[in-house]
Protein backbone atom coordinates (compact mmCIF):
# COMPACT_ATOMS: atom_id res chain seq x y z
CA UNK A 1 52.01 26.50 45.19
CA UNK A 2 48.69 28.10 47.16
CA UNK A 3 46.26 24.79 47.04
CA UNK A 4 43.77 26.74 44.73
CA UNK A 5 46.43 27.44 41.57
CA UNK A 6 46.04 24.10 40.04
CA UNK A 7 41.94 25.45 38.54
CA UNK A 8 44.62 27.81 37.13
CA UNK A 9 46.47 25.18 34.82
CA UNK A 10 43.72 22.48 34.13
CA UNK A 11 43.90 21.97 30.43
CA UNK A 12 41.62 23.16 28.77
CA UNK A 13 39.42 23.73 31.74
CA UNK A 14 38.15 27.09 30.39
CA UNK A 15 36.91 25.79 26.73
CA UNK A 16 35.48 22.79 28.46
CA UNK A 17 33.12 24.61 30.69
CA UNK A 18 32.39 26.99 27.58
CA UNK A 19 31.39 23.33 25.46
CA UNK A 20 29.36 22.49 28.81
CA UNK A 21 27.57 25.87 29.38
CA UNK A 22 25.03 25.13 26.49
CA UNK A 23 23.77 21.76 27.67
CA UNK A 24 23.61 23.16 31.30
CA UNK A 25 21.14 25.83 30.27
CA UNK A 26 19.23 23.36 28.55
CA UNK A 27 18.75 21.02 31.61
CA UNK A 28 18.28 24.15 33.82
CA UNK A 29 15.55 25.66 31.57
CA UNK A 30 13.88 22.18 32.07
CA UNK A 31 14.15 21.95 35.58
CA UNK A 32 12.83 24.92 36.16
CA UNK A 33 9.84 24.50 34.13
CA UNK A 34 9.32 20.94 35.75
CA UNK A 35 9.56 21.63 39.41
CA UNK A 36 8.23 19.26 42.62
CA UNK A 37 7.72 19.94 45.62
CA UNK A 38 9.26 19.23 48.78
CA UNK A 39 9.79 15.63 49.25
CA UNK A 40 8.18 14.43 45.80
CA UNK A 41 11.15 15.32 43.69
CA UNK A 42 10.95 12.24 41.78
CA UNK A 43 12.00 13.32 37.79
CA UNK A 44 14.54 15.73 39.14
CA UNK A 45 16.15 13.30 40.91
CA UNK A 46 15.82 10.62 38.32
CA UNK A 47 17.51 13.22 35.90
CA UNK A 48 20.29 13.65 37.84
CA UNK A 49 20.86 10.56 38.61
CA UNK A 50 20.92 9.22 34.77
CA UNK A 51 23.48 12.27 34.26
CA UNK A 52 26.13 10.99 36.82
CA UNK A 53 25.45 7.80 36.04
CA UNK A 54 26.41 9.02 32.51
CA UNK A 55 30.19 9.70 33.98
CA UNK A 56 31.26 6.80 35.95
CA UNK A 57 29.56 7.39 39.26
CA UNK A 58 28.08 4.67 41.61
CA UNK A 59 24.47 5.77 42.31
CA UNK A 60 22.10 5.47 45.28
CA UNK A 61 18.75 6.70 44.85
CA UNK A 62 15.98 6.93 46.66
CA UNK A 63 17.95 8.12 49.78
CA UNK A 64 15.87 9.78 52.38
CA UNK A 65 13.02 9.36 49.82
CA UNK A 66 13.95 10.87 46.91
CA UNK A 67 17.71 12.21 47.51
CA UNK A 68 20.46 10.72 45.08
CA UNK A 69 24.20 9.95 45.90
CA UNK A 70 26.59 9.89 43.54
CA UNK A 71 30.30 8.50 44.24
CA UNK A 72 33.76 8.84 42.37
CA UNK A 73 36.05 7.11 43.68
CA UNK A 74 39.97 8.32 42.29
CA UNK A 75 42.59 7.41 44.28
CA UNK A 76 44.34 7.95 47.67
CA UNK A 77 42.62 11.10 48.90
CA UNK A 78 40.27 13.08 50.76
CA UNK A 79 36.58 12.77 50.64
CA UNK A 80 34.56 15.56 49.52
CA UNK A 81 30.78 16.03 49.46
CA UNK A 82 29.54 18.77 47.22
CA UNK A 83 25.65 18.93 48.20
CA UNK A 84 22.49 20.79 45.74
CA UNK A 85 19.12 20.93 47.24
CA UNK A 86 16.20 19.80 44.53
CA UNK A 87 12.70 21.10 45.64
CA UNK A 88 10.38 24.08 44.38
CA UNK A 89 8.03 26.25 46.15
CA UNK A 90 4.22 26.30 46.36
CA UNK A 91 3.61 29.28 44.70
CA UNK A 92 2.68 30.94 41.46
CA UNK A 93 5.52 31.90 39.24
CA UNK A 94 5.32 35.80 37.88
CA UNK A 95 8.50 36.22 35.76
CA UNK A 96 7.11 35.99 32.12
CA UNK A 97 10.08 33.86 31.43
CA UNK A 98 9.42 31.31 28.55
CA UNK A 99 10.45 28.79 30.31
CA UNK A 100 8.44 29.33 33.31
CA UNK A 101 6.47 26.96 35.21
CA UNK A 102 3.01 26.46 34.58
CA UNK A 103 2.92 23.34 36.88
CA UNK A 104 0.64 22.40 39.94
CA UNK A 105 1.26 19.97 43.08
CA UNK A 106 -0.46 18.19 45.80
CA UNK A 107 1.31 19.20 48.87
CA UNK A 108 1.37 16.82 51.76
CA UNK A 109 -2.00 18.63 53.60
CA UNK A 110 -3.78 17.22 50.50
CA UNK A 111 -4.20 20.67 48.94
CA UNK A 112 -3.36 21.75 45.41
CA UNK A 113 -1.22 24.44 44.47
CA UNK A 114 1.12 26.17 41.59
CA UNK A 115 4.43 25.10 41.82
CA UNK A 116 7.41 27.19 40.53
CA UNK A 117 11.31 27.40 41.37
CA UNK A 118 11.35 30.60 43.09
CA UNK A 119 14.60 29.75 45.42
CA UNK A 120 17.22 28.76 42.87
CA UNK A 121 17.32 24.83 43.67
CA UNK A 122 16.75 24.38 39.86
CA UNK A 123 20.17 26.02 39.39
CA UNK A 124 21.86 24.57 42.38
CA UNK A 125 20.98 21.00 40.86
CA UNK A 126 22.14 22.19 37.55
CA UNK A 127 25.35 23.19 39.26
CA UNK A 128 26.62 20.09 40.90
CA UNK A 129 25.49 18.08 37.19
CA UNK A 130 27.86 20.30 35.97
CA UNK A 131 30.67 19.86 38.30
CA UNK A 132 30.09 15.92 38.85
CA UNK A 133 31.17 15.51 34.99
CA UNK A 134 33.96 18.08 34.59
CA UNK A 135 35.67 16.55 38.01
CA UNK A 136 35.02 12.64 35.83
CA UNK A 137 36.59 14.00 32.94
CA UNK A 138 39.55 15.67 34.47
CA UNK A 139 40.34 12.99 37.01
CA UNK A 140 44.08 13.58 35.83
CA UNK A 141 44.04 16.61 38.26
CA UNK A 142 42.12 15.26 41.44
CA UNK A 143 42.93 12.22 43.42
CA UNK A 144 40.35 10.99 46.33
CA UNK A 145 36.44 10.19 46.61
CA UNK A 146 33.95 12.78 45.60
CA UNK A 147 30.87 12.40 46.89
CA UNK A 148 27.93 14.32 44.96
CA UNK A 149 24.39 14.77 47.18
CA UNK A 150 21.16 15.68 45.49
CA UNK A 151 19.22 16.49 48.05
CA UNK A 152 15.09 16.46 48.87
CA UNK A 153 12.89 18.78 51.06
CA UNK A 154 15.27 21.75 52.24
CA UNK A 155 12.44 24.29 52.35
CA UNK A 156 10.29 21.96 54.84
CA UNK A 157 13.50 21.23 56.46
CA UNK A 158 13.25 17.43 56.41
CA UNK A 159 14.99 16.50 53.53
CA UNK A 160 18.78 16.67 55.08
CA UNK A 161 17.41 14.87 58.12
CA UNK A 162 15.63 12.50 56.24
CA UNK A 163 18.64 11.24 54.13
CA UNK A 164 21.02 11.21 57.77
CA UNK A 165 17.85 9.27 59.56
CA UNK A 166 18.23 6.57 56.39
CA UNK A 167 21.53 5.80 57.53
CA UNK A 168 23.56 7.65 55.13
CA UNK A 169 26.26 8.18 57.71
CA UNK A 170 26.96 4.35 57.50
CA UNK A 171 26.53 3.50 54.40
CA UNK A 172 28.68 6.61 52.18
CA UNK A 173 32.47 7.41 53.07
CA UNK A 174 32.60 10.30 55.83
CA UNK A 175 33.60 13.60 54.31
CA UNK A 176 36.42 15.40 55.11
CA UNK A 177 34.51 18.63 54.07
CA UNK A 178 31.53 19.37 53.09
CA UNK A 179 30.65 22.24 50.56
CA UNK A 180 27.92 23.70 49.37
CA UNK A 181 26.18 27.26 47.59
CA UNK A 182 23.09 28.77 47.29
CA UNK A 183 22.17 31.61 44.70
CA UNK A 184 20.69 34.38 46.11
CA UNK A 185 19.99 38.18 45.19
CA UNK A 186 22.96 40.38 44.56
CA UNK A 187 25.39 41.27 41.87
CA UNK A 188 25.26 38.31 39.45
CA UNK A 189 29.12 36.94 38.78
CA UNK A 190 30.32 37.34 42.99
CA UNK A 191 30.77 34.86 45.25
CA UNK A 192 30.24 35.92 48.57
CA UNK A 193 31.79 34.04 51.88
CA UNK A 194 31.79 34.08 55.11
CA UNK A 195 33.78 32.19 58.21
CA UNK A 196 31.42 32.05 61.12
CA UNK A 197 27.84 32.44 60.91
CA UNK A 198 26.64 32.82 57.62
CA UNK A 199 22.54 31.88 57.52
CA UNK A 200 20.16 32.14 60.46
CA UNK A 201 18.53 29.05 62.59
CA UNK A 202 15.02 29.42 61.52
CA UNK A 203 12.14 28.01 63.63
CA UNK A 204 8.51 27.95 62.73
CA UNK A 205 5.29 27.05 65.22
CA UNK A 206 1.99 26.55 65.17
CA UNK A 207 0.12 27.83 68.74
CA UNK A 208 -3.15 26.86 69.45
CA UNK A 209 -5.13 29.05 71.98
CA UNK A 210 -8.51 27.98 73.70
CA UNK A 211 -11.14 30.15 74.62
CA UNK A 212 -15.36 29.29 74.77
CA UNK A 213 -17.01 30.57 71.94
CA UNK A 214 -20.85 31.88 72.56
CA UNK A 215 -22.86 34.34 70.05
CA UNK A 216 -21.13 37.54 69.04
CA UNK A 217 -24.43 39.48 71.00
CA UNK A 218 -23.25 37.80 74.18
CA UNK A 219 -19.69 38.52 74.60
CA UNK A 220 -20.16 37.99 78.93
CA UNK A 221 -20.96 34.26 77.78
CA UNK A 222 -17.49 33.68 76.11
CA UNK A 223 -13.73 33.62 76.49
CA UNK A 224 -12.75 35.61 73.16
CA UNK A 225 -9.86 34.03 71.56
CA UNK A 226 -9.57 36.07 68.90
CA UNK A 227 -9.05 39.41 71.34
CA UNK A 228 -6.66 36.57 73.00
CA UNK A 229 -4.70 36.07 69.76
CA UNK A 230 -4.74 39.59 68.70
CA UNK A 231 -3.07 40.56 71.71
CA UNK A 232 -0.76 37.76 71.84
CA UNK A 233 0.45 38.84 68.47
CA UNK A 234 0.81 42.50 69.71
CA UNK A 235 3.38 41.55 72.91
CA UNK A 236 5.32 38.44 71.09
CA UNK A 237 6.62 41.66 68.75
CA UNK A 238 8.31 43.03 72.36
CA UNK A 239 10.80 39.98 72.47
CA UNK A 240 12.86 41.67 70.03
CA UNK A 241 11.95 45.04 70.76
CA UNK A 242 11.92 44.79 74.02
CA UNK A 243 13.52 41.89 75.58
CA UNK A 244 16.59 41.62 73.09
CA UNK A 245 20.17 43.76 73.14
CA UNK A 246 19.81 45.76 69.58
CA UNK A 247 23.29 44.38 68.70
CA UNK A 248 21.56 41.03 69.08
CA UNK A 249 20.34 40.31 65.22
CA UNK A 250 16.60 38.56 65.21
CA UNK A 251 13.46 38.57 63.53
CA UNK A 252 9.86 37.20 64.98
CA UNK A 253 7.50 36.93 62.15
CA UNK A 254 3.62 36.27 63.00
CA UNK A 255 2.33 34.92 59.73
CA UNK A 256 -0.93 33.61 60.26
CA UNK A 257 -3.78 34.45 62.94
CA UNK A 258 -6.87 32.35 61.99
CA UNK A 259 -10.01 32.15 63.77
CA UNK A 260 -13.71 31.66 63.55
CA UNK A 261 -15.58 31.98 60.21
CA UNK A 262 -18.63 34.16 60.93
CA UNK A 263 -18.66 37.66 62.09
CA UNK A 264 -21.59 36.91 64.97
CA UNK A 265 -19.89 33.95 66.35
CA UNK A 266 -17.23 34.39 69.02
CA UNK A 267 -15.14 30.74 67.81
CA UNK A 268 -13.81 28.34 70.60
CA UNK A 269 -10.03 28.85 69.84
CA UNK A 270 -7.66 30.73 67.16
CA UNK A 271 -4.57 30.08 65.72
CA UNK A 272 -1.28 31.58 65.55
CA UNK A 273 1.64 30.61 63.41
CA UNK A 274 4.88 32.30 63.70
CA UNK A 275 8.29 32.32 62.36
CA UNK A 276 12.03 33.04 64.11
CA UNK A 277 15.58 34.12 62.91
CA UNK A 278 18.44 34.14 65.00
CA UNK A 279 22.26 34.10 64.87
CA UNK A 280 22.97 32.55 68.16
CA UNK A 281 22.20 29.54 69.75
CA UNK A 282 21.52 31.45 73.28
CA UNK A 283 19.42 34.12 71.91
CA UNK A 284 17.47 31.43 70.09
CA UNK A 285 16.26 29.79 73.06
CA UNK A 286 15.60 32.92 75.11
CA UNK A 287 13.56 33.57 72.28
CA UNK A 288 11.44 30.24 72.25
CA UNK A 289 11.25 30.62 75.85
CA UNK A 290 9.95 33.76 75.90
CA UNK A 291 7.05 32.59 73.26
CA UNK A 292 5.86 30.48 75.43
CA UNK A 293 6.04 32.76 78.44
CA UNK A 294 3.76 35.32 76.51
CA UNK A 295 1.29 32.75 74.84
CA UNK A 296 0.80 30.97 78.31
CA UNK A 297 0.74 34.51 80.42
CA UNK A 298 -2.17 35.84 77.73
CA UNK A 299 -4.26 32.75 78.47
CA UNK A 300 -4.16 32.83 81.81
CA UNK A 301 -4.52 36.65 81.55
CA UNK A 302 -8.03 35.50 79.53
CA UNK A 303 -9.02 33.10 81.80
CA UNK A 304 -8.70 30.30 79.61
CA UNK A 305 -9.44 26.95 80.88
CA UNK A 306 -6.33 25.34 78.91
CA UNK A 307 -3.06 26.29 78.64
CA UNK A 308 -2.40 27.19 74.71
CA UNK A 309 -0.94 24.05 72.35
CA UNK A 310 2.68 24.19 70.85
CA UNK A 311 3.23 22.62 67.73
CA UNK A 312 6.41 23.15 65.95
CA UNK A 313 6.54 23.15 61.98
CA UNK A 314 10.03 23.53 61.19
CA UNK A 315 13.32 24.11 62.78
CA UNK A 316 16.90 24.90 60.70
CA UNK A 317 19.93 25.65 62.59
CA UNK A 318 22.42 28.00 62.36
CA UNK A 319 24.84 27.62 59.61
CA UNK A 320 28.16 28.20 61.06
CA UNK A 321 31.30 27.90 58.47
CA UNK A 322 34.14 26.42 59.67
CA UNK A 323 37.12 28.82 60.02
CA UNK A 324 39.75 27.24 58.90
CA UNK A 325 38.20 25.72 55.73
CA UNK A 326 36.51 29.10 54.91
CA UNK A 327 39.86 30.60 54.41
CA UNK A 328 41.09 27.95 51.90
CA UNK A 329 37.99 28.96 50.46
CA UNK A 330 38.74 32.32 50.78
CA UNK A 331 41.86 32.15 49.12
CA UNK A 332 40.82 29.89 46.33
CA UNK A 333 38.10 32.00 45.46
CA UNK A 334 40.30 35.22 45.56
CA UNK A 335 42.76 33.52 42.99
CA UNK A 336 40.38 32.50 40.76
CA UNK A 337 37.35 35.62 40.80
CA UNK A 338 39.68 38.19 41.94
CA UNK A 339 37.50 40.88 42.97
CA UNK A 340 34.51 39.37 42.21
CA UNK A 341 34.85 37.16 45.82
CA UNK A 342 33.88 38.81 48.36
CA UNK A 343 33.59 38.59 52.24
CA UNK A 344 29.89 38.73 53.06
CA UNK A 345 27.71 39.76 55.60
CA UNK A 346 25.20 37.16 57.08
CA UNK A 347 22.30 36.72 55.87
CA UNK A 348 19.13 35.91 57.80
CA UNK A 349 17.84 32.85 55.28
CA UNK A 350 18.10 29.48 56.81
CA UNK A 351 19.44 26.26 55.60
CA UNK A 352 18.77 22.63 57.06
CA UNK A 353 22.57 21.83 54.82
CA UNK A 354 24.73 21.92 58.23
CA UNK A 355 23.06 18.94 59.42
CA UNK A 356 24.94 17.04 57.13
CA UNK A 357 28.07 18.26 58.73
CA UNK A 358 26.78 18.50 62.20
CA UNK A 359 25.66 14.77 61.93
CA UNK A 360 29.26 14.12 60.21
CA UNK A 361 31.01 16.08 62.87
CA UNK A 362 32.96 17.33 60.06
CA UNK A 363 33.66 20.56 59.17
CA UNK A 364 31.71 22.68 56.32
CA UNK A 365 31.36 26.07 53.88
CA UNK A 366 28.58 27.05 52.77
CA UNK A 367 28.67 30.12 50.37
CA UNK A 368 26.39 32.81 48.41
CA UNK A 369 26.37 33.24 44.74
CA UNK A 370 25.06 36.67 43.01
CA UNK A 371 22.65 36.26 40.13
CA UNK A 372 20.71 39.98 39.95
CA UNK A 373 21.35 41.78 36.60
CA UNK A 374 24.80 43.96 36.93
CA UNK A 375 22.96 46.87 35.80
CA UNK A 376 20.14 46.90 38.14
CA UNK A 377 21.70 45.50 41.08
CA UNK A 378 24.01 48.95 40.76
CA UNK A 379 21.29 50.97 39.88
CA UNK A 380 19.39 49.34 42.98
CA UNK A 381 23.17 50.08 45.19
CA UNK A 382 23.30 54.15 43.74
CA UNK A 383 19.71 54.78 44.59
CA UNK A 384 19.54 53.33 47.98
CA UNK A 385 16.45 50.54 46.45
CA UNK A 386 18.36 47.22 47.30
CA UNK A 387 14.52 46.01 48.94
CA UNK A 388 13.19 46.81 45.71
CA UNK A 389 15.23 43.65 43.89
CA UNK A 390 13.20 40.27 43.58
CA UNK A 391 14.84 38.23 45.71
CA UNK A 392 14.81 34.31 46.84
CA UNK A 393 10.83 33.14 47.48
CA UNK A 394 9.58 36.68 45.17
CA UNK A 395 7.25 35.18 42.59
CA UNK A 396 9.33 37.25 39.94
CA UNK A 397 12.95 36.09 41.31
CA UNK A 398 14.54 35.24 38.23
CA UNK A 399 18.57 34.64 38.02
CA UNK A 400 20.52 36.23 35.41
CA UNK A 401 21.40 33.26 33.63
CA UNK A 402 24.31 34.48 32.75
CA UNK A 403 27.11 35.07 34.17
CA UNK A 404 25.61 33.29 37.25
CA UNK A 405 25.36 29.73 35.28
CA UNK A 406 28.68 29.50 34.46
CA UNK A 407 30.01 31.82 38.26
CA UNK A 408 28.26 28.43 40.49
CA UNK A 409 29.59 26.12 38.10
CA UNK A 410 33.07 27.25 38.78
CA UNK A 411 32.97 28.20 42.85
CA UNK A 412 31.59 24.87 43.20
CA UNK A 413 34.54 23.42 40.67
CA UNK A 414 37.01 25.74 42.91
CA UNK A 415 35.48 25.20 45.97
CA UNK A 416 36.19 21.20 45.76
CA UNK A 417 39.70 21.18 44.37
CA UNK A 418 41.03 23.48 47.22
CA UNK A 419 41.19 20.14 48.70
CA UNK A 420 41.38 17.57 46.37
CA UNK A 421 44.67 19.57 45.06
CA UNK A 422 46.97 19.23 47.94
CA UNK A 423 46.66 15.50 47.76
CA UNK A 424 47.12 15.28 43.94
């Protein structure tokens, strides 16, 4: 029997997830009108926590700050950790949904801003709540340890770090796989995967470059930094255009260019910040080293007195699936969505959840779940206007709730008894 056929037989599997669906909605339509930000995900984590807690699961908060661990132990078995990422976004929700957020946060810089769940973590948290009590109340199928991570600060990339750094690796049973999903824009009720590369590495910086500032009327007096920046930004777009294969996938990103604040006053320096996607690990660091080649040779080109200053804001690496698991995945998923799974393409969002599994050494899947409205995500398809979709981080990005509720719910119910079956 192919390891994935026993989701086929669970009794009553199919009416319990139907009983479940309503009270899933309910918590989801909470969380995502109560969303924190990065690292300060204090009542989502508290809510989750009660919930396993709820079903027989030994608890661990405050891991990595706020990140929860749930385990259920079940026998002789493998170890499985199913990972959900909790935090929101810094930005102003625009769906009109009635359950939308109306909230507000102090980030970390001390500055106050809306706060709304624009990247789906509301539904990945709802997810694994989900899963965590349908796997306790059907532990007549399943034998071994699951391991259930709520997880802090994934779009600051420190909150997977932060729960490895507080010793998590020797203190919770080592996985034998880890799994987890994100929902993203595309057909709502697919599952798309991918063995390989699925998400980019993702680095952000911060340069710093110094010129002399002196009164806009006496330009021979000063060592512009903002003609410095501007045509830093112009040759840093070259590295891809100009320094990189075109079947080598990447994207440089200048976000921000910030300098001086009056229109007669040449400023003494001006900032850059930039962001990076690659798919492999070599064209990554020709890439940073490149950055710096340009920033430093635009200086000196200046005649700056100091060299510019790197600082770097965040770094995500590649998520690479795991081969060999991804097609037990593969084939799981194919028995149980039939057409609906789907081999996809990657894509270039970054994710900080292989550092669990890079930390681990332990192989891991990672996996896509569709949540645009059938209709318009065809529409979108026919008419060539795919770009035209709210998608993760778009202040109207809002997930059919159904189908793609109950869809995570069960690749995430699949996804963990391709391996907990064989042993059962």
């Amino acid at each position: 029997m192919e390891s994935s056929r026993i989701v086929t037989v669970l009794p009553g599997i199919s009416s319990a997830i139907a009983t479940l669906l309503p009270d899933l909605e309910s918590i989801y339509q909470d969380l995502h009108a109560n969303p924190e930000l990065s690292m300060q995900e204090e009542r989502t984590a508290s809510i989750a926590a009660r919930y396993i807690e709820r079903f027989g699961y030994e608890v661990h908060e405050q891991v990595g700050i706020t990140g929860v661990v749930g385990l259920l132990k079940n026998g002789e078995g493998p170890t499985v950790m199913l990972r959900a990422d909790m935090d929101a976004l810094p930005m102003e929700e625009k769906t009109g949904l009635p359950y939308a957020s109306r909230e507000t946060g102090t980030t970390a810089d001390g500055e106050l801003v809306p706060v709304s769940h624009m990247c789906g973590h509301d539904l990945h948290v709802t997810w694994l709540m989900g899963v965590a009590r349908l796997l306790s109340d059907y532990k007549q199928v399943w034998r071994g340890t699951l391991m259930v991570v709520f997880q802090p600060g994934e779009e600051v990339a420190k909150g997977a770090r932060a729960m490895i750094d507080d010793n998590m690796i020797n203190r919770f049973p080592k996985p034998d796989i880890i799994l987890g999903q994100h929902v993203m824009v595309g057909e709502a009720g697919t599952v798309g995967y991918r063995a390989g590369t699925i998400l980019a590495a993702a680095d952000s910086m911060q340069i710093r470059l110094f010129g002399k500032g002196a009164h806009g009327s006496m330009p021979q007096n000063a060592i512009d930094p903002v003609v410095m920046a501007a045509a830093t930004v112009m040759r840093l777009q070259t590295i891809v255009s100009r320094e990189l294969s075109p079947l080598e996938g990447a994207v440089l990103t200048v976000g921000a260019l910030q300098a001086g604040t009056k229109e007669n006053i040449i400023p003494d320096d001006a900032v850059i910040k930039l962001n990076m996607r690659t798919y492999d690990e070599n064209v990554r660091q020709r890439m940073l080293d490149s950055v710096h080649r340009i920033c430093c040779a635009e200086c000196s080109a200046s005649n700056a007195d100091h060299p510019p200053e790197f600082t770097t804001l965040d770094s995500y690496p590649i998520t690479e699936n795991d081969s060999k698991a991804t097609a037990k995945l593969a084939s799981a998923f194919t028995e149980w969505f039939g057409e609906r799974a789907h081999e996809t393409a990657p894509a270039s969002a970054s994710e900080d959840f292989s550092i669990f599994g890079r930390a681990w050494d332990v192989p891991y899947v990672f996996w896509l779940v569709g949540s645009t409205p059938v209709e318009i995500w065809r529409e979108a398809v026919r008419t060539g206007n795919i770009n035209q979709v709210p998608s993760n981080h778009s202040s109207k990005f809002a997930p059919a709730l159904h189908p793609t509720l109950q869809t995570g719910l069960e690749a995430m119910l699949v996804g963990a008894l391709a391996w907990f079956e064989e042993h059962n």
